[in-house]
C-alpha atoms as a PDB file:
ATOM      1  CA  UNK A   1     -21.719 -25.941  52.884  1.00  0.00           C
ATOM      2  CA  UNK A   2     -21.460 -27.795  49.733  1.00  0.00           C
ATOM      3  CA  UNK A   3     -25.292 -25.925  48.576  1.00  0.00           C
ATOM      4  CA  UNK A   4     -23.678 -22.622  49.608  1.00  0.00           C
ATOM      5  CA  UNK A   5     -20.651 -23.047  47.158  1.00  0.00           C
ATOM      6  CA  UNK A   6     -22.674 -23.953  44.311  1.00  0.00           C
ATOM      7  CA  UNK A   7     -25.047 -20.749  45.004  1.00  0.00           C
ATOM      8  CA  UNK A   8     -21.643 -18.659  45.335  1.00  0.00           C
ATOM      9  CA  UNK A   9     -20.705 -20.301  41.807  1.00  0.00           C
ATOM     10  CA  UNK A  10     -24.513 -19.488  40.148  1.00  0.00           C
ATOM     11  CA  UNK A  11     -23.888 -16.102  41.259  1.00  0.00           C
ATOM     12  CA  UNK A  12     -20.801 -15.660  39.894  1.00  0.00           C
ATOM     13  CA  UNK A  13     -22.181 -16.398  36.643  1.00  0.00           C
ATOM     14  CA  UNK A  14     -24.806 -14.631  36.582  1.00  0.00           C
ATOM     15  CA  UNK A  15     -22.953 -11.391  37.759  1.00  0.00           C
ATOM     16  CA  UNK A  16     -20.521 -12.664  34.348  1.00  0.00           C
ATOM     17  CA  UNK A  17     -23.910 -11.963  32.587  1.00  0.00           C
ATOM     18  CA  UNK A  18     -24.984  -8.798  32.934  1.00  0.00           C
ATOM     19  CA  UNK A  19     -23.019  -5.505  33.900  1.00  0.00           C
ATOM     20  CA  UNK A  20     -25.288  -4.941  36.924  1.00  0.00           C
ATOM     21  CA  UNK A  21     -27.865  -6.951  38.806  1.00  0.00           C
ATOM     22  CA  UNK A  22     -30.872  -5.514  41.270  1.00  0.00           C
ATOM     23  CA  UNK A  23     -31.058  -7.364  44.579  1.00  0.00           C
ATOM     24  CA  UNK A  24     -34.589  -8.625  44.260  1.00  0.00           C
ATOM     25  CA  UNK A  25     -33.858 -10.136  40.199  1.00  0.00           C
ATOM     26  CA  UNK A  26     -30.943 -11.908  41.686  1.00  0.00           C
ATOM     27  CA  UNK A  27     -32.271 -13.196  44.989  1.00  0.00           C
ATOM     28  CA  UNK A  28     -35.318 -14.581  42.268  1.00  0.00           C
ATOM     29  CA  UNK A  29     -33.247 -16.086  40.361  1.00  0.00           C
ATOM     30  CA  UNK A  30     -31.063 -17.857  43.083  1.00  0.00           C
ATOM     31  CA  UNK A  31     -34.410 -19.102  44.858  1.00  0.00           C
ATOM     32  CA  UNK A  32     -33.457 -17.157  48.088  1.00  0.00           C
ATOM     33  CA  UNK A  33     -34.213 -14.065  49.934  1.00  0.00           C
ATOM     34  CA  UNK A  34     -32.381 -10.916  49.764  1.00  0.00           C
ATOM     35  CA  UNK A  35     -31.069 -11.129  52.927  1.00  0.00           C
ATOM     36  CA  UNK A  36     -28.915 -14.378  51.339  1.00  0.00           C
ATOM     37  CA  UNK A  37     -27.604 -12.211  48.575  1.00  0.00           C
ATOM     38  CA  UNK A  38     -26.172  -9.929  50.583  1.00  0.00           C
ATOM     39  CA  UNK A  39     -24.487 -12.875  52.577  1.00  0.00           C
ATOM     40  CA  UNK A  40     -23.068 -14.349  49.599  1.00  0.00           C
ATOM     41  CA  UNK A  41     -21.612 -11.068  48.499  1.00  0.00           C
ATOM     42  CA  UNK A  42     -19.853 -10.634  51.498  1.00  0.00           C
ATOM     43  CA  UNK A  43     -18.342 -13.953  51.444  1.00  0.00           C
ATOM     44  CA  UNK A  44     -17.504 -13.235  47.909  1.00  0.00           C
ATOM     45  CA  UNK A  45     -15.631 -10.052  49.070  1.00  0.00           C
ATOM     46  CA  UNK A  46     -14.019 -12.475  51.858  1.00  0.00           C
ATOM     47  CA  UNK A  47     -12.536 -14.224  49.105  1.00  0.00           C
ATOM     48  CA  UNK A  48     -11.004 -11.602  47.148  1.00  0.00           C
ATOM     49  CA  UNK A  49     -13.822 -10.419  44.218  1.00  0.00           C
ATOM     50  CA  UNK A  50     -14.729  -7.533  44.069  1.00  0.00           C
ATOM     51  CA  UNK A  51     -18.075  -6.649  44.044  1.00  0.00           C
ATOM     52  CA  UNK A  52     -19.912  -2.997  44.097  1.00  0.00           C
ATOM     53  CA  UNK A  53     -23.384  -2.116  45.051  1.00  0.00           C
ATOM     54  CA  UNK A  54     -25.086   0.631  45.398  1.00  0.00           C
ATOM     55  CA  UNK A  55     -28.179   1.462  46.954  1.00  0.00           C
ATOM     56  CA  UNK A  56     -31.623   3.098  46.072  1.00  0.00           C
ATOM     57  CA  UNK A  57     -34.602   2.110  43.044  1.00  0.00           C
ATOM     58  CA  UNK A  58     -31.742   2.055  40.383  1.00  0.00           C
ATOM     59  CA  UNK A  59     -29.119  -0.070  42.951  1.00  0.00           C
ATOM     60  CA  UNK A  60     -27.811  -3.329  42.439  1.00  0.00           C
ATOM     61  CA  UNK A  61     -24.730  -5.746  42.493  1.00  0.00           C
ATOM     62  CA  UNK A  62     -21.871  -5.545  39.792  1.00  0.00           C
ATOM     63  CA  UNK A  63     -19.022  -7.526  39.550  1.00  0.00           C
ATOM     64  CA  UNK A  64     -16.038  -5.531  39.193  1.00  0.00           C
ATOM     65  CA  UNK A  65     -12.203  -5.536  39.297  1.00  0.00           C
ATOM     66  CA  UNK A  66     -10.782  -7.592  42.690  1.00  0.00           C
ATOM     67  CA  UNK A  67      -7.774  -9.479  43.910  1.00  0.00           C
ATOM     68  CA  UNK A  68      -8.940 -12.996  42.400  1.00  0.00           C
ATOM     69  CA  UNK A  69     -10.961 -13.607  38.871  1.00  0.00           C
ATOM     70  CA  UNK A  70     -13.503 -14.863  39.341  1.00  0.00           C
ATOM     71  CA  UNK A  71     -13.837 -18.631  37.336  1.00  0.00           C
ATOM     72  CA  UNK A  72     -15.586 -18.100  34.064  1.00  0.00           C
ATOM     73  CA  UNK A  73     -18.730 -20.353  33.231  1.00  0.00           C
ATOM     74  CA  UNK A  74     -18.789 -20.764  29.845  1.00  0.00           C
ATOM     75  CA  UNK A  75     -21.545 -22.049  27.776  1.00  0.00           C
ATOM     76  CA  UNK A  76     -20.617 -24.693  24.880  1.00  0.00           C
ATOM     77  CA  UNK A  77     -20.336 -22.426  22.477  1.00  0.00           C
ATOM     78  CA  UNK A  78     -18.405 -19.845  24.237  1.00  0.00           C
ATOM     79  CA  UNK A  79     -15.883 -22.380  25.057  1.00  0.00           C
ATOM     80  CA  UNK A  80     -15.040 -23.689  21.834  1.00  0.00           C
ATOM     81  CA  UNK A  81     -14.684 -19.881  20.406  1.00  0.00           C
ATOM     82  CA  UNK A  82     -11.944 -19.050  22.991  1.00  0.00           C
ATOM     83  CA  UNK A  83     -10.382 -22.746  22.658  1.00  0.00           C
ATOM     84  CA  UNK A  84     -10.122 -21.579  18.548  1.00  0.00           C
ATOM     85  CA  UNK A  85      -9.306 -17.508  19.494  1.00  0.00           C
ATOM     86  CA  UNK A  86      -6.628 -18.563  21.967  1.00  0.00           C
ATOM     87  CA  UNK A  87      -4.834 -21.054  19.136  1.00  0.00           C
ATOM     88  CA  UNK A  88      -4.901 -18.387  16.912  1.00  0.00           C
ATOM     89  CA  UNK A  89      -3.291 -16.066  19.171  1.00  0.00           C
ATOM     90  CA  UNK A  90      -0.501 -18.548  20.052  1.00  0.00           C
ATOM     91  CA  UNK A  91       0.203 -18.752  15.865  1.00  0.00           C
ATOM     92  CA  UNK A  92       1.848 -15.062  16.992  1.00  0.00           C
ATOM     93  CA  UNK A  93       0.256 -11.975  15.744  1.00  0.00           C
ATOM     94  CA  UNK A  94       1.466 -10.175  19.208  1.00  0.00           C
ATOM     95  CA  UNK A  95       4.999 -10.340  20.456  1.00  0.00           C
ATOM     96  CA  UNK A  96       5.124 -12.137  23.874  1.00  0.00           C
ATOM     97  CA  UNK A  97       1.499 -13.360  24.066  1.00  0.00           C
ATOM     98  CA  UNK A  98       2.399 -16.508  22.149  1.00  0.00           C
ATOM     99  CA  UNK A  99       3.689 -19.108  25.184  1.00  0.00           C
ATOM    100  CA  UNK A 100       0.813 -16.877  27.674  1.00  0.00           C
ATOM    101  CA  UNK A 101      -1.531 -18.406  24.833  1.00  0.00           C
ATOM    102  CA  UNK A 102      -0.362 -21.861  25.207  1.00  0.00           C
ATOM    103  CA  UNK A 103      -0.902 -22.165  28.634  1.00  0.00           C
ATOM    104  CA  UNK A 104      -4.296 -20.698  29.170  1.00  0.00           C
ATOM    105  CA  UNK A 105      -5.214 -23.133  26.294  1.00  0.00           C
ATOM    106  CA  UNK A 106      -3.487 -25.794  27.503  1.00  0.00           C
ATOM    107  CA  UNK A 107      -5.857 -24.884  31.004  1.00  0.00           C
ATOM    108  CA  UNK A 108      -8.771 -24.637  28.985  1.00  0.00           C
ATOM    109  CA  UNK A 109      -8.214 -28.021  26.936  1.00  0.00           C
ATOM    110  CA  UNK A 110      -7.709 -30.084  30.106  1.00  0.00           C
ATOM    111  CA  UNK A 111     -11.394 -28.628  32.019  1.00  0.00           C
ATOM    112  CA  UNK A 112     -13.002 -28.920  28.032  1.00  0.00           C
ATOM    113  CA  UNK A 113     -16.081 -31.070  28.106  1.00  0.00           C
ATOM    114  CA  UNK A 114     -15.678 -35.271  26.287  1.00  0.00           C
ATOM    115  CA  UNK A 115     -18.595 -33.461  24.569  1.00  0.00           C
ATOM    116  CA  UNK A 116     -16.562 -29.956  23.299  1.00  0.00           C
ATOM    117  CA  UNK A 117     -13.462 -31.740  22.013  1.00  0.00           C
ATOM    118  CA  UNK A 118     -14.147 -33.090  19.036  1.00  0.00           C
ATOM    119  CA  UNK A 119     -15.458 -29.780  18.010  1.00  0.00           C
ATOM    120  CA  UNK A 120     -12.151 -27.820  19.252  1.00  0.00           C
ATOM    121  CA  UNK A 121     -10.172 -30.654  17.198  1.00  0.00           C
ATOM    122  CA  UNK A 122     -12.213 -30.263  14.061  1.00  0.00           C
ATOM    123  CA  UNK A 123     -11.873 -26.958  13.952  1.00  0.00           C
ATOM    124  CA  UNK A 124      -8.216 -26.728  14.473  1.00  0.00           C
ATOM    125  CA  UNK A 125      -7.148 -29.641  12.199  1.00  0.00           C
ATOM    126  CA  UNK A 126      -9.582 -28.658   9.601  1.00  0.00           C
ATOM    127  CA  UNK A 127      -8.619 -25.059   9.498  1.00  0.00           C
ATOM    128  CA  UNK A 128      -4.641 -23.653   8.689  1.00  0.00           C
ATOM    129  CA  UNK A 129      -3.509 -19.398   8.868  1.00  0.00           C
ATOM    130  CA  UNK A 130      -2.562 -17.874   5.711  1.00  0.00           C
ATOM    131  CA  UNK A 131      -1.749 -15.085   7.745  1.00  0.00           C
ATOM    132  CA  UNK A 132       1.641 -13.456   8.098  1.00  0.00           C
ATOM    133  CA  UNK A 133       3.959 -11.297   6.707  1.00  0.00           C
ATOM    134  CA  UNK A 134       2.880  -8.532   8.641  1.00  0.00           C
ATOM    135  CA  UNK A 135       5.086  -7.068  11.697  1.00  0.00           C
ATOM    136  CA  UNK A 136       4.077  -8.129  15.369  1.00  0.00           C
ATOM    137  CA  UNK A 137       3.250  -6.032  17.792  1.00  0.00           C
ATOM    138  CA  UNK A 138       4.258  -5.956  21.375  1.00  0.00           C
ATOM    139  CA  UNK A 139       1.484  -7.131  23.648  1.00  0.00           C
ATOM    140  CA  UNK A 140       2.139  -4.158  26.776  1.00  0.00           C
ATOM    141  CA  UNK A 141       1.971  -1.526  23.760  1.00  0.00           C
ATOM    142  CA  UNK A 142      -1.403  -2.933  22.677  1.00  0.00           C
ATOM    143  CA  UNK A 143      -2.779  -3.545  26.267  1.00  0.00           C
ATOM    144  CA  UNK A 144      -1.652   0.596  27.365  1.00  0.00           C
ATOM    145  CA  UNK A 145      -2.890   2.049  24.221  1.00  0.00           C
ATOM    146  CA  UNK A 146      -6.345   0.226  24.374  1.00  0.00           C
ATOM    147  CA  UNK A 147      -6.812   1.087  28.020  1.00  0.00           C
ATOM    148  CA  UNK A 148      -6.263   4.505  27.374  1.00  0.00           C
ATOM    149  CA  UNK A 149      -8.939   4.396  24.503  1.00  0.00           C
ATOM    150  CA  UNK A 150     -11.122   2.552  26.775  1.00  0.00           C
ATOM    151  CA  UNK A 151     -10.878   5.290  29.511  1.00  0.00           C
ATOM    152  CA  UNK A 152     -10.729   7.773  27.436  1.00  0.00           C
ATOM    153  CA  UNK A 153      -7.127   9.480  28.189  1.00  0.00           C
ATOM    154  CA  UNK A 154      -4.951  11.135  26.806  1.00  0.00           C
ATOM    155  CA  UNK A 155      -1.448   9.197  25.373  1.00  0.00           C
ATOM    156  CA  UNK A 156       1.763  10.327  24.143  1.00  0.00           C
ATOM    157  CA  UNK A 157       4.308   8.044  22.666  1.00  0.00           C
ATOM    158  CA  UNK A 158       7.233   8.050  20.695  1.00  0.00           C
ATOM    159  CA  UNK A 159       6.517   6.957  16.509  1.00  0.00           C
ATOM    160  CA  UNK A 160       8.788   6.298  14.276  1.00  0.00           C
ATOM    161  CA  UNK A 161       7.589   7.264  10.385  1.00  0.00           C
ATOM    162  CA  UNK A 162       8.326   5.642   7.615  1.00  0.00           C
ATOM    163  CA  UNK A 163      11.928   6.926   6.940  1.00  0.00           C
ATOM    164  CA  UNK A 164      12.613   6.285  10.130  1.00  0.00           C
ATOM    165  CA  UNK A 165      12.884   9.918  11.937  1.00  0.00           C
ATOM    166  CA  UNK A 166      11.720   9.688  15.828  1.00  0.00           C
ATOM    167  CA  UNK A 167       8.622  12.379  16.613  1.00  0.00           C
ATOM    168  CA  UNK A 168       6.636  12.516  19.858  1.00  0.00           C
ATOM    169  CA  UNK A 169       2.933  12.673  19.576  1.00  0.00           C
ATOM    170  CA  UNK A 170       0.374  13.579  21.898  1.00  0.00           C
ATOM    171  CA  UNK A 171      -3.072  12.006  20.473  1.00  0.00           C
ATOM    172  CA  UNK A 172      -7.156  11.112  21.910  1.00  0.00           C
ATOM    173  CA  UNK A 173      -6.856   7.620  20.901  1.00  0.00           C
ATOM    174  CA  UNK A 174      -9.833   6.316  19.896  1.00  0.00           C
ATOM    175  CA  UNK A 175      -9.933   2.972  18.356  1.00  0.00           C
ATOM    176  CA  UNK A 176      -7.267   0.120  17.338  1.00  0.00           C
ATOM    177  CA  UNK A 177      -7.854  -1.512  14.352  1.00  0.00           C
ATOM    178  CA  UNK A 178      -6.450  -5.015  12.653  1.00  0.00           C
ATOM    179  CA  UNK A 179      -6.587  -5.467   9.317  1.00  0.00           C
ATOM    180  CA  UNK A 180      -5.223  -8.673   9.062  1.00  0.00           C
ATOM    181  CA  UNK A 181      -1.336  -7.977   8.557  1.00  0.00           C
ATOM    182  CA  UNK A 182      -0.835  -5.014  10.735  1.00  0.00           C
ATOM    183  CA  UNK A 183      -2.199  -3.020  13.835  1.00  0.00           C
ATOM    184  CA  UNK A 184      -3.752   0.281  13.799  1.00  0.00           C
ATOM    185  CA  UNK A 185      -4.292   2.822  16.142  1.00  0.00           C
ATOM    186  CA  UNK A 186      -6.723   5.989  15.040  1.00  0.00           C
ATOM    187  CA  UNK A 187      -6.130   9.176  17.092  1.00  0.00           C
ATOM    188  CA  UNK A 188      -7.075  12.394  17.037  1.00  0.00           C
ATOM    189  CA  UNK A 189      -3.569  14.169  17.027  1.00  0.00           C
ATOM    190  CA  UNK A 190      -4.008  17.362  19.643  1.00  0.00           C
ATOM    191  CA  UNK A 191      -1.293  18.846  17.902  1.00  0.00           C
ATOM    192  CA  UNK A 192      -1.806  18.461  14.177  1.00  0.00           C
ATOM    193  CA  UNK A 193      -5.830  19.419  15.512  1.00  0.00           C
ATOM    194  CA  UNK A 194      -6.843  16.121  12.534  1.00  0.00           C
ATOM    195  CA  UNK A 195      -7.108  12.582  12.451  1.00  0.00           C
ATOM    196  CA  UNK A 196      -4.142  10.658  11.948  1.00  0.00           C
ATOM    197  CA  UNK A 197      -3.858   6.688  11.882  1.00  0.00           C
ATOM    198  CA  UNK A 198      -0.637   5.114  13.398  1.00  0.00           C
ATOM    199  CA  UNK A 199       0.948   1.784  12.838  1.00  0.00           C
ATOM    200  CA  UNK A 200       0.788  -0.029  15.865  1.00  0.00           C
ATOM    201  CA  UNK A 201       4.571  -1.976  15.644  1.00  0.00           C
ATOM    202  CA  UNK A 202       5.830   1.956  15.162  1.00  0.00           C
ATOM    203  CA  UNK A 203       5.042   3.411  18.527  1.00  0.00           C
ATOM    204  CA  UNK A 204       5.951   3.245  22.044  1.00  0.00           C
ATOM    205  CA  UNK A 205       3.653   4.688  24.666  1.00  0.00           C
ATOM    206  CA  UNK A 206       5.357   6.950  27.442  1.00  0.00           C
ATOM    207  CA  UNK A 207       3.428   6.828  30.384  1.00  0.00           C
ATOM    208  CA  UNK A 208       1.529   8.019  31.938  1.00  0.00           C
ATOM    209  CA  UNK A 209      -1.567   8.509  30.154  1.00  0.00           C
ATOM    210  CA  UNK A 210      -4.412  11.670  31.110  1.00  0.00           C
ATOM    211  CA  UNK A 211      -6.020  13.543  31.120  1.00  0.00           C
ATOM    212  CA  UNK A 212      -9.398  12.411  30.227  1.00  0.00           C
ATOM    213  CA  UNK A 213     -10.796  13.703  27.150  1.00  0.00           C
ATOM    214  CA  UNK A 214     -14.079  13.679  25.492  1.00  0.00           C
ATOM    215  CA  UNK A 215     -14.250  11.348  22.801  1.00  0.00           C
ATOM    216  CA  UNK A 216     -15.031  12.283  19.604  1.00  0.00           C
ATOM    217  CA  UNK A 217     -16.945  11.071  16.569  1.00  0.00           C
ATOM    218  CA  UNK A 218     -14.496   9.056  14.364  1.00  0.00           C
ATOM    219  CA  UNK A 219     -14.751  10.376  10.184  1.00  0.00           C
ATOM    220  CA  UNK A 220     -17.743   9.036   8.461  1.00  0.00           C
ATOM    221  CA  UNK A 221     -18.713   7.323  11.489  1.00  0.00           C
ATOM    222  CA  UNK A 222     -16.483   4.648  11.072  1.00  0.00           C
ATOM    223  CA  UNK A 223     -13.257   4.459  12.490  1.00  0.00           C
ATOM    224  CA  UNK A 224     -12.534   0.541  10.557  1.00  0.00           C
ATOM    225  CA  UNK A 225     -13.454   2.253   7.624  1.00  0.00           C
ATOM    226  CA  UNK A 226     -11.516   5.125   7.513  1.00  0.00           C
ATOM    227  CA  UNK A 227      -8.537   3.384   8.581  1.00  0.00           C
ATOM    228  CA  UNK A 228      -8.574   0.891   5.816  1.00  0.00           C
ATOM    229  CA  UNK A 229      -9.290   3.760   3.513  1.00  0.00           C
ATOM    230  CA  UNK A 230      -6.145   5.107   4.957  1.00  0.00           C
ATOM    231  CA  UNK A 231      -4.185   1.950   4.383  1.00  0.00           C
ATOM    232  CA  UNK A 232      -5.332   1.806   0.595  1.00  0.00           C
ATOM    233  CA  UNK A 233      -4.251   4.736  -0.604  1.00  0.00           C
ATOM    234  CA  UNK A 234      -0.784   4.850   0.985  1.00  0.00           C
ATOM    235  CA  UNK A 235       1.505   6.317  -2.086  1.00  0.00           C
ATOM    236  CA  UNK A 236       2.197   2.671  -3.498  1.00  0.00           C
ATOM    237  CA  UNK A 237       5.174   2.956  -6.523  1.00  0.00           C
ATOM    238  CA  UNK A 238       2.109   1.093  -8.891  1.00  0.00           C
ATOM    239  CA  UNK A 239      -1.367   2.017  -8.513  1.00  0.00           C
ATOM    240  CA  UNK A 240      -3.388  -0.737 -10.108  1.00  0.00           C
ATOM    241  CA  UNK A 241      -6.948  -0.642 -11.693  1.00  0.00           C
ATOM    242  CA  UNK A 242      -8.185  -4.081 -12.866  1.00  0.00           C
ATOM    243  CA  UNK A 243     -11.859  -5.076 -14.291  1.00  0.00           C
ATOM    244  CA  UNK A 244     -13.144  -8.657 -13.467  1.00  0.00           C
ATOM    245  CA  UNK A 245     -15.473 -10.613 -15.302  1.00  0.00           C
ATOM    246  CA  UNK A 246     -17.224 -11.044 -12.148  1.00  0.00           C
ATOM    247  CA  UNK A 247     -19.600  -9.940  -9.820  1.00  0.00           C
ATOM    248  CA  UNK A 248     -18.400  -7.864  -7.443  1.00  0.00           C
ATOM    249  CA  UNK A 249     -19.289 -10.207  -4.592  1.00  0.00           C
ATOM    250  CA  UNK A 250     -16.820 -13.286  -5.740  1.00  0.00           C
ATOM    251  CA  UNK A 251     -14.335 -10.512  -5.772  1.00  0.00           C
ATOM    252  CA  UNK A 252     -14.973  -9.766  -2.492  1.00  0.00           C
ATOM    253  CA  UNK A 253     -15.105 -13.259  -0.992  1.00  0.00           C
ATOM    254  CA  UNK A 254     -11.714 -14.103  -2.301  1.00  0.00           C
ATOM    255  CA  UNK A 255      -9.912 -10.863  -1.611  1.00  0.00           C
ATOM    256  CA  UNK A 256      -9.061  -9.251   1.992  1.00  0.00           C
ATOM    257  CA  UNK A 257     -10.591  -5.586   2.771  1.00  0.00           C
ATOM    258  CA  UNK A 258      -7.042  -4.424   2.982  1.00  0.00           C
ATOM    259  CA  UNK A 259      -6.768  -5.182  -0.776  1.00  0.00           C
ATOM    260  CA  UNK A 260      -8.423  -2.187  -2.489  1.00  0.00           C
ATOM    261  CA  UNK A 261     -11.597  -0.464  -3.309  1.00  0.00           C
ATOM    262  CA  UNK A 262     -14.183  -2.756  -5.297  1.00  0.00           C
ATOM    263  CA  UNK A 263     -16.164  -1.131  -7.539  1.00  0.00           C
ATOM    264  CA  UNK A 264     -19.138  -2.924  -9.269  1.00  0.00           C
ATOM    265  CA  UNK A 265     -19.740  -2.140 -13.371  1.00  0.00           C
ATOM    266  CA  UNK A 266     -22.691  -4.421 -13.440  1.00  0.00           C
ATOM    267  CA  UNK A 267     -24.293  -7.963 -12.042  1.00  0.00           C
ATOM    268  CA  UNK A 268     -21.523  -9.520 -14.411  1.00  0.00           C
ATOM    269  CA  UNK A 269     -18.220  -7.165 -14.164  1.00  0.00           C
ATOM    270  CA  UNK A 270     -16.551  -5.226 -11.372  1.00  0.00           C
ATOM    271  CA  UNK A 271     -12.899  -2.990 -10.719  1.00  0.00           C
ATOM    272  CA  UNK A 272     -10.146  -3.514  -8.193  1.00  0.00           C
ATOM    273  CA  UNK A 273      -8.793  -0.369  -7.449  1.00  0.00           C
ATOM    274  CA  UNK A 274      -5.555  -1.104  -5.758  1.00  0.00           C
ATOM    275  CA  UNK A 275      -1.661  -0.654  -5.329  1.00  0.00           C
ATOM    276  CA  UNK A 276       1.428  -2.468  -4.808  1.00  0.00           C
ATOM    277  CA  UNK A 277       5.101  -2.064  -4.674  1.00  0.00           C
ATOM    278  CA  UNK A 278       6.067  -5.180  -6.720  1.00  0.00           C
ATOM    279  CA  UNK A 279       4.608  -6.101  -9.892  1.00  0.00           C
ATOM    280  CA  UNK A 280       5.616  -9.719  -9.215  1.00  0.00           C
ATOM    281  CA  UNK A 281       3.567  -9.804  -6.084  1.00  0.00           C
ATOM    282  CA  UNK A 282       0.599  -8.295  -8.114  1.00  0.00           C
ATOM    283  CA  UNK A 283       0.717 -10.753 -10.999  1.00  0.00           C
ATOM    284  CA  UNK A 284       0.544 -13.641  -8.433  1.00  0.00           C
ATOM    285  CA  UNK A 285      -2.254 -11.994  -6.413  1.00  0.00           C
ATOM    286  CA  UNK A 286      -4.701 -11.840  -9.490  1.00  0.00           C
ATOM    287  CA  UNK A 287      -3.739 -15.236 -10.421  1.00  0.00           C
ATOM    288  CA  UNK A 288      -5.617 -16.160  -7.323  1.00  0.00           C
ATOM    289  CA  UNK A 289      -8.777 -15.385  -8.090  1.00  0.00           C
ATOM    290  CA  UNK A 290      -9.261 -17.508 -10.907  1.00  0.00           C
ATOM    291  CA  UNK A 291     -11.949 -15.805 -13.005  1.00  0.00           C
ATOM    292  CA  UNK A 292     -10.683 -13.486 -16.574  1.00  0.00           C
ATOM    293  CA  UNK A 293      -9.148 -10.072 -15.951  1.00  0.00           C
ATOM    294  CA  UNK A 294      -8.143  -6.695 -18.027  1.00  0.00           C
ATOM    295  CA  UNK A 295      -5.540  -4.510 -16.402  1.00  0.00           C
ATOM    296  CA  UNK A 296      -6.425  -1.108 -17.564  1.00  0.00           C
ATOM    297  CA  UNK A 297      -3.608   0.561 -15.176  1.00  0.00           C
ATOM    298  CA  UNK A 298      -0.824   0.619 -14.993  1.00  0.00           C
ATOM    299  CA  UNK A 299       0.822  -0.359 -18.460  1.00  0.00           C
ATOM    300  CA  UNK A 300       3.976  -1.496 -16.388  1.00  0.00           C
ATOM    301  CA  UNK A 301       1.958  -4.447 -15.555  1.00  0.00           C
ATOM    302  CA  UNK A 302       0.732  -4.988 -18.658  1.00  0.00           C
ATOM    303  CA  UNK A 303       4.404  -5.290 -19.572  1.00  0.00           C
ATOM    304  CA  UNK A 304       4.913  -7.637 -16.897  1.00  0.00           C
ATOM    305  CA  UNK A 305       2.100 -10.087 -17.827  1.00  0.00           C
ATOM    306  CA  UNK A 306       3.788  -9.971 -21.213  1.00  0.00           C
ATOM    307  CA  UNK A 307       6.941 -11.272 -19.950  1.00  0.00           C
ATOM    308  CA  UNK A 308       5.307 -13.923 -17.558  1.00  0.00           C
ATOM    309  CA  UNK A 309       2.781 -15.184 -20.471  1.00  0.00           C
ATOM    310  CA  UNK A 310       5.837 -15.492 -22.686  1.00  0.00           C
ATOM    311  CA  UNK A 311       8.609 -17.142 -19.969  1.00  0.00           C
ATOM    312  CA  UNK A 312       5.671 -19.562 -19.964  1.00  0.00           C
ATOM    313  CA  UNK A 313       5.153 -20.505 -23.153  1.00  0.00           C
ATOM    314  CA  UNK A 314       8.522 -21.078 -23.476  1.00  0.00           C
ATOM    315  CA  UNK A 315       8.352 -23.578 -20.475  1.00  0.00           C
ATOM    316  CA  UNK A 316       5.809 -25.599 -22.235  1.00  0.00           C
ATOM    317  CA  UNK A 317       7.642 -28.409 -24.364  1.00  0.00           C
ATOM    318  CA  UNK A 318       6.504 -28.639 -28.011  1.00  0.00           C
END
């Protein structure tokens, strides 16, 4: 009994590793005959997984959605990156899925390997989120709206735009996107017949969603990309141009993609092309990067910096 259980266990796994599995390539790699497989998949089914099969030269065994889940075999690696992915998600970036987080961790910690730990507790005393600021999202919205990417249906919801006004849309979602601060969805709007790009924490889905659609190519071939091209060149009330003496590469490491277009002069000098609604918030984000600047737009910054350079001065005791 005890051999059989382990055997239902390795086959588990392995049906965790690939989408579908031929009899013969699993009976080989269990060490038994077909005739075995078969058995174990039937007392698999007993217990609540589900598992398809289908027959002829392109049939096999994949695991698929049951009444039970199926216990997930992790290799070291694998179990370290959800140990760190499911502390970040209990910092809160999605409404409601911060206390879920804590307890699968909290699950996950206790079965962790002597080994794994001191790798889990590295990580997450050696590493803090700067993240924040950004509205949450709730956690049903996100789950219905990627399931109807995934399946490729059809989903109206209620959005509210940025003045506030209430419009129903009817949209081909194709991809959410997270930039860091805030959630995107990118649609293709079936009335507006164009691409539009939603903010997540402004929409709620009215089921149900259908019918299926044929997805489309996303602009440029990117749908990240032409979201957070989106996202840049929302009408800001200051749209900033600054040149770096620096390569555009140590520009890049210490900004965010959400933080503008960089454009590279030459191995030594690059622009941020970017915008903001306070010039405060500006004047402390270049501070950051710690390398000599020219703003060449706009000259209510350049005001600004006068101000700051001079309230500082004055600070400094003579």
């Amino acid at each position: 009994m005890l051999e059989t259980s382990v055997r239902l266990l390795r086959m588990l796994a392995l049906l965790q590793q690939r989408r579908e599995w031929p009899g013969p390539d699993l009976a080989a790699r269990l060490a038994v005959t077909t005739r075995t497989v078969r058995n174990d998949v039937d007392r698999l089914r007993q217990l609540g997984y589900q598992i398809d099969s289908a027959t002829g030269p392109t049939g096999g065994y994949r695991l698929g959605a049951g009444n039970a889940m199926p216990p997930l075999l992790l290799d070291d690696d694998e179990a370290v990156a959800v140990a760190v992915g499911l502390r970040a998600a209990a910092a809160g970036t999605v409404t409601g899925i911060e206390d879920v987080s804590l307890r699968a961790l909290t699950k996950l910690e206790r079965t962790l390997p002597k080994r794994l730990r001191p790798r889990v507790d590295a990580l997450r005393t050696a590493t803090i989120s700067a993240a924040g600021g950004g509205p949450t999202v709730d956690a049903d919205t996100l789950t219905t709206v990627a399931a109807a990417a995934h399946g490729h249906e059809r989903l109206r919801f209620e959005y509210a735009g940025h003045g506030g006004e209430i419009s129903v849309r009817d949209v081909e979602p194709h991809t959410l996107v997270y930039t860091g601060r805030r959630w995107y969805l990118l649609a293709w709007d079936t009335d507006r017949r164009d691409w539009r790009t939603f903010r997540a924490d402004r929409l709620r889905p009215l089921p149900p969603t259908g019918p299926r659609f044929v997805p489309r190519e996303p602009p440029g071939g990117d749908a990240a990309a032409h979201v957070l091209r989106g996202v840049r060149s929302l009408v800001w009330p200051y749209r900033a141009r600054i040149r770096f003496q620096a390569p555009a590469s140590v520009i890049a490491e210490r900004s965010t993609p959400t933080s503008g277009e960089i454009v590279p002069l030459d191995d030594a000098t690059c622009e941020l092309v970017t915008g903001t609604d306070s010039l405060h918030d500006l004047a402390t984000y270049l501070s950051k990067f710690d390398v000599p600047f020219t703003v060449l737009d706009p000259p209510e910054l350049r005001d600004f910096l006068r101000t700051l350079a001079t309230r500082y001065l004055a600070a400094i005791p003579t």
